[in-house]
C-alpha atoms as a PDB file:
ATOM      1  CA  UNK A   1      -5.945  23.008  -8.996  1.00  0.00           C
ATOM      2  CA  UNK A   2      -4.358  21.004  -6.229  1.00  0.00           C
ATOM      3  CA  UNK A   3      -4.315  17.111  -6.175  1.00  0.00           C
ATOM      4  CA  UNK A   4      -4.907  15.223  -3.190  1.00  0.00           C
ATOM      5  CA  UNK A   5      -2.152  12.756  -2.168  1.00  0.00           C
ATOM      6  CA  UNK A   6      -2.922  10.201   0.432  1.00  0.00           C
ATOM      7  CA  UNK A   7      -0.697   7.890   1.537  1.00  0.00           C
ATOM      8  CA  UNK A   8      -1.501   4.108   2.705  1.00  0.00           C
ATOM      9  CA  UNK A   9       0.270   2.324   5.212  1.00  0.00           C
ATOM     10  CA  UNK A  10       0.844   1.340   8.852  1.00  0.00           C
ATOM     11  CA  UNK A  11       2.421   4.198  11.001  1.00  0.00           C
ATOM     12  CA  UNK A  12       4.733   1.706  12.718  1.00  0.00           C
ATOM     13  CA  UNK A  13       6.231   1.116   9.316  1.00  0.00           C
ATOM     14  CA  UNK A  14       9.808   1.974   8.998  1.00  0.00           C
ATOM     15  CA  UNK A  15       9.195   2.130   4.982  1.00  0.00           C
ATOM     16  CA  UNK A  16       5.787   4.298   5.593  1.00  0.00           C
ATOM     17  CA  UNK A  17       8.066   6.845   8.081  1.00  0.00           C
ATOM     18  CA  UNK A  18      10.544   7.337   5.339  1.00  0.00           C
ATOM     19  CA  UNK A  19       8.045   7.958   2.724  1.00  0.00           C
ATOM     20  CA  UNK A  20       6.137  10.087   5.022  1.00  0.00           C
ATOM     21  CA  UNK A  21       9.564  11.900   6.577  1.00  0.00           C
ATOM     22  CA  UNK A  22      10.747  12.761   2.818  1.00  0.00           C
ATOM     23  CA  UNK A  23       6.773  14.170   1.637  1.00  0.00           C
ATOM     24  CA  UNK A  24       7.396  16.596   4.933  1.00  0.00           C
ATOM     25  CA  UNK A  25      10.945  17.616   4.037  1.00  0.00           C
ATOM     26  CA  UNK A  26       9.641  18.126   0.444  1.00  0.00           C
ATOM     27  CA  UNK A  27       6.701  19.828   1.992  1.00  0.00           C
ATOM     28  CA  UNK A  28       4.241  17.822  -0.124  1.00  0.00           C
ATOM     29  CA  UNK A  29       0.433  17.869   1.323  1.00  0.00           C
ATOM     30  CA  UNK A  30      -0.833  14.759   1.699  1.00  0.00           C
ATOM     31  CA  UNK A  31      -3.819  12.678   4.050  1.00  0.00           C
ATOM     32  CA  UNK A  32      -2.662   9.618   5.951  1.00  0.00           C
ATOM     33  CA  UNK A  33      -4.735   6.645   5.902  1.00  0.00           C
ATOM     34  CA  UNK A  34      -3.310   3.859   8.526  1.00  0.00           C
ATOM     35  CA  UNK A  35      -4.660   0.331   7.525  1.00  0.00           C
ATOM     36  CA  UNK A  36      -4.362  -0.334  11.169  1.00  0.00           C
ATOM     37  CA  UNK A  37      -7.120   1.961  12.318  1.00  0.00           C
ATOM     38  CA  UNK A  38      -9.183   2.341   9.145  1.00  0.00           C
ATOM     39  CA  UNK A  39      -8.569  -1.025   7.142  1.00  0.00           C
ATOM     40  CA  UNK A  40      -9.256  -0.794   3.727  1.00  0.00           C
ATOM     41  CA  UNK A  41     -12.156  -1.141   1.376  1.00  0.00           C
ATOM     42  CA  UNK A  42     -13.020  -4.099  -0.928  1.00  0.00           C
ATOM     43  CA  UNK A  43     -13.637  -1.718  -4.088  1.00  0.00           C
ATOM     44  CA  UNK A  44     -10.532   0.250  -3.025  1.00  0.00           C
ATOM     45  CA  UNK A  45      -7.851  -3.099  -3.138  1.00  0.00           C
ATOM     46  CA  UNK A  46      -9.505  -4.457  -6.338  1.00  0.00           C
ATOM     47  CA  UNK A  47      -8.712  -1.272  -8.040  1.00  0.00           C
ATOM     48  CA  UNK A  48      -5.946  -1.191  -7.022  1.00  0.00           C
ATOM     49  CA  UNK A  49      -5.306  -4.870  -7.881  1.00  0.00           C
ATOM     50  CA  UNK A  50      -6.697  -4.182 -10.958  1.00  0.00           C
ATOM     51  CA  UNK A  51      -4.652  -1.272 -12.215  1.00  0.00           C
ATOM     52  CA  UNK A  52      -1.351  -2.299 -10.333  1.00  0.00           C
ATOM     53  CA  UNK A  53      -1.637  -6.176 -10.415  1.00  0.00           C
ATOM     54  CA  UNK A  54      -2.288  -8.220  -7.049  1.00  0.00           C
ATOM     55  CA  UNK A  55       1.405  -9.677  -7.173  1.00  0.00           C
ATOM     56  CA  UNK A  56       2.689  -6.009  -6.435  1.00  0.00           C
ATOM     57  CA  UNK A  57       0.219  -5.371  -3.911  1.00  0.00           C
ATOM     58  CA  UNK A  58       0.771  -8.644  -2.012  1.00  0.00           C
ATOM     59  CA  UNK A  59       3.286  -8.234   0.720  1.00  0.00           C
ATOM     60  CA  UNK A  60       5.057 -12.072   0.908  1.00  0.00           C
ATOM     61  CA  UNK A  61       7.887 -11.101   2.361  1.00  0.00           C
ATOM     62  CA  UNK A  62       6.383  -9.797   5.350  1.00  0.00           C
ATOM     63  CA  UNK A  63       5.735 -11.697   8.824  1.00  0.00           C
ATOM     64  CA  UNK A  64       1.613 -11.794   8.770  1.00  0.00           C
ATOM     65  CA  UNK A  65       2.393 -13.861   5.422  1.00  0.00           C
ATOM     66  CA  UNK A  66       4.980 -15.535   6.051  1.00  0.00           C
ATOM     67  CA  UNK A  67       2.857 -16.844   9.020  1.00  0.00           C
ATOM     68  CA  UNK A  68      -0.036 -17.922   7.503  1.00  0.00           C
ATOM     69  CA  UNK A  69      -0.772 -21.536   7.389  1.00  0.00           C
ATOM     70  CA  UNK A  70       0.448 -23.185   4.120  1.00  0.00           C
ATOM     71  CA  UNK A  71      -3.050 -23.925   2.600  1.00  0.00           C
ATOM     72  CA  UNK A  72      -3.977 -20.287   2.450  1.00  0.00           C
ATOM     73  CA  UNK A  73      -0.375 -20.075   0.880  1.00  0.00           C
ATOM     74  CA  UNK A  74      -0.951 -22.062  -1.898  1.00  0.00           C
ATOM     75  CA  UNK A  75      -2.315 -21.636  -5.256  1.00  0.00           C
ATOM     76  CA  UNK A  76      -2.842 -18.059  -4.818  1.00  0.00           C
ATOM     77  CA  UNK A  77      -5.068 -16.097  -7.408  1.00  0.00           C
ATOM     78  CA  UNK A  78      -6.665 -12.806  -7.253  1.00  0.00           C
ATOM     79  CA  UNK A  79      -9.705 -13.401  -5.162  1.00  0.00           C
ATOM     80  CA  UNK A  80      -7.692 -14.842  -2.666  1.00  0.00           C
ATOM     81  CA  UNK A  81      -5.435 -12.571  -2.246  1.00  0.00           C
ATOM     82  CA  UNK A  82      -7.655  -9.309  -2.160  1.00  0.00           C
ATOM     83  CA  UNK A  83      -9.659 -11.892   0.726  1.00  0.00           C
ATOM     84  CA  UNK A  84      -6.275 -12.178   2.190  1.00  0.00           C
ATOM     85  CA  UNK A  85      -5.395  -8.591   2.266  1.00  0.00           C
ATOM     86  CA  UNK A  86      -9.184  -7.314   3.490  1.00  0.00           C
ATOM     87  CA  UNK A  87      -8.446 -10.167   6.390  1.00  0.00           C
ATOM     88  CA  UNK A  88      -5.366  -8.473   7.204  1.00  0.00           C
ATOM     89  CA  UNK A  89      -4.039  -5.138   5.779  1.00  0.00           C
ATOM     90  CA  UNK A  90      -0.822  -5.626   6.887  1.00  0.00           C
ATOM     91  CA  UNK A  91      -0.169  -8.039   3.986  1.00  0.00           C
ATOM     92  CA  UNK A  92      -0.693  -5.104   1.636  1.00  0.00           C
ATOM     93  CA  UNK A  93       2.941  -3.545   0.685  1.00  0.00           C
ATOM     94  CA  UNK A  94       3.342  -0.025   1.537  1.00  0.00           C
ATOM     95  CA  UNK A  95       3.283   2.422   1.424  1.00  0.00           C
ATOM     96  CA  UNK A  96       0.879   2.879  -1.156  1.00  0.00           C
ATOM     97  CA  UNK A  97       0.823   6.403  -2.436  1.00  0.00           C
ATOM     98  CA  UNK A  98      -2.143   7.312  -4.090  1.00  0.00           C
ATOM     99  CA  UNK A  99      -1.701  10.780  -6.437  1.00  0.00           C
ATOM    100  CA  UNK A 100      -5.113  10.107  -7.241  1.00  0.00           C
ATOM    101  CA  UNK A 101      -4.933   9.173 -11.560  1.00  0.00           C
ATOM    102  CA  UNK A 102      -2.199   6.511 -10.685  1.00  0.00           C
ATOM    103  CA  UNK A 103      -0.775   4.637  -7.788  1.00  0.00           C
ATOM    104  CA  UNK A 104       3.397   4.063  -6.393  1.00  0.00           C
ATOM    105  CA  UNK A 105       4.089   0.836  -4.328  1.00  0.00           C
ATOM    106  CA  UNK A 106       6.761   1.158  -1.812  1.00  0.00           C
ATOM    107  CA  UNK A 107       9.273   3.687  -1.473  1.00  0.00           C
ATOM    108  CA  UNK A 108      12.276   5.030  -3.240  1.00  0.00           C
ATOM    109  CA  UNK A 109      13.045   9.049  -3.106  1.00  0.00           C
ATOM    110  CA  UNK A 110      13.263   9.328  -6.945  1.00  0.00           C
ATOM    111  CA  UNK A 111      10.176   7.677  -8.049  1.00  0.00           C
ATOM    112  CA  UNK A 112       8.680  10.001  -5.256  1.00  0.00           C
ATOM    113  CA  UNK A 113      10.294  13.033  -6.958  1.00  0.00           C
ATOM    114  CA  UNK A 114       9.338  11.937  -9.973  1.00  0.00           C
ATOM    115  CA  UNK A 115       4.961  11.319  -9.131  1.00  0.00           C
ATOM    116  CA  UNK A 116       4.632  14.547  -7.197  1.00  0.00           C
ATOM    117  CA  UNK A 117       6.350  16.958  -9.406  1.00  0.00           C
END
């Protein structure tokens, strides 16, 4: 039985081209879904929020954050941040790589190695 892999992200990503560069050199199958073109679903994120925490899912460090005014910076919780990231995708981290049971935020080769073996 094969699992299907998809991977989250933004193809303009530099993080989301090396994730997606090393699945291809490791020839691991796998469905792209760009938040760009298909956004993301409200059960989806609070799943994910849920079973990864929103803190790791909220991308603060990146420029659609970072220019948000201050109100909607402050006194984050949960619900805001899920309405945050349905607002604008971009704010989730990525890539997100979904091995269906479990979840990997972000990128590094040897976690990779490690969730698709």
């Amino acid at each position: 039985m094969t699992k299907t892999i998809t991977l989250y992200g933004i193809k303009n990503c530099d993080t989301v081209k090396k994730a997606r560069a090393w699945l291809d050199a490791h020839k691991v199958a796998y469905a792209f879904h760009d938040y760009k073109t298909a956004g993301i679903d409200a059960a989806r994120l609070q799943a994910w929020c849920k079973e990864l925490g929103w803190e790791a899912l909220l991308n603060r460090a990146g420029t659609t954050f970072r220019k948000l005014p201050d109100a909607d910076k402050q006194d984050l919780t949960e619900a805001k941040a899920i309405k945050l990231m349905l607002a604008q995708p971009s704010m989730i981290k990525r890539p997100v790589l979904d091995l269906g049971k479990t979840r990997v935020v972000g990128f590094k080769p040897e976690i990779y190695a490690g969730a698709v073996s």
